[in-house]
Protein backbone atom coordinates (compact mmCIF):
# COMPACT_ATOMS: atom_id res chain seq x y z
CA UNK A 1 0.00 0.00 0.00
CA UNK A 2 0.99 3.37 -0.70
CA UNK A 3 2.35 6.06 1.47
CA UNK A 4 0.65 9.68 1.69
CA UNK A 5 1.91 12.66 3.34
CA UNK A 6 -0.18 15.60 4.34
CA UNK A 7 1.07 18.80 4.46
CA UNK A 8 -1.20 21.83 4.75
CA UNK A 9 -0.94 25.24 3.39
CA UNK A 10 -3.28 28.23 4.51
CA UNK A 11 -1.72 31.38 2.86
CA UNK A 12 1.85 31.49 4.06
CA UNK A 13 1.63 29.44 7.20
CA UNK A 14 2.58 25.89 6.65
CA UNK A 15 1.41 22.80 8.86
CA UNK A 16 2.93 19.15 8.58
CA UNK A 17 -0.42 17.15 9.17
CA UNK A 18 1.84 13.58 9.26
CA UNK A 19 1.24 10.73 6.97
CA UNK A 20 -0.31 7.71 6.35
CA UNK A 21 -0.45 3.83 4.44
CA UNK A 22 -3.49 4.11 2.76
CA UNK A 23 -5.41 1.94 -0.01
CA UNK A 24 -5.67 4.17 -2.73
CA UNK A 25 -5.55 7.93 -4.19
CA UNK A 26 -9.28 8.32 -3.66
CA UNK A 27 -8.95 7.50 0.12
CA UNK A 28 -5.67 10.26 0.33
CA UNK A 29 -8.23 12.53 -1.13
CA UNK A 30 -10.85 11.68 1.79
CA UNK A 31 -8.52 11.39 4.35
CA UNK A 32 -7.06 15.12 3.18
CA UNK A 33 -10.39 16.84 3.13
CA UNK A 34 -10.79 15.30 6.77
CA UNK A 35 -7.69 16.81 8.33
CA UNK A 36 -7.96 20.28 6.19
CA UNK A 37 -11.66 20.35 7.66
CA UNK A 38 -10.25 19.16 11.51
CA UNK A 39 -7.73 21.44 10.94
CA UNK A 40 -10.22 24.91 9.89
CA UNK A 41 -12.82 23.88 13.16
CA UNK A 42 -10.01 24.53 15.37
């Protein structure tokens, strides 16, 4: 299984959200609206 790293970018400011082993590019996709939506509610 692949390996996906998450990195989030919100204008300048940068934020290493980790990675993950995950099945497939549609479940990256998922997985990265998840944290950039965790990630806004905070």
């Amino acid at each position: 299984m692949p390996y996906y790293s998450f990195d989030l970018v919100i204008d300048e400011e940068y934020e290493n959200q980790g990675g993950l082993i995950l099945e497939n590019i549609e479940v990256a996709s998922d997985r990265a609206d998840q944290l950039a939506t965790e990630y806004i509610r905070t």
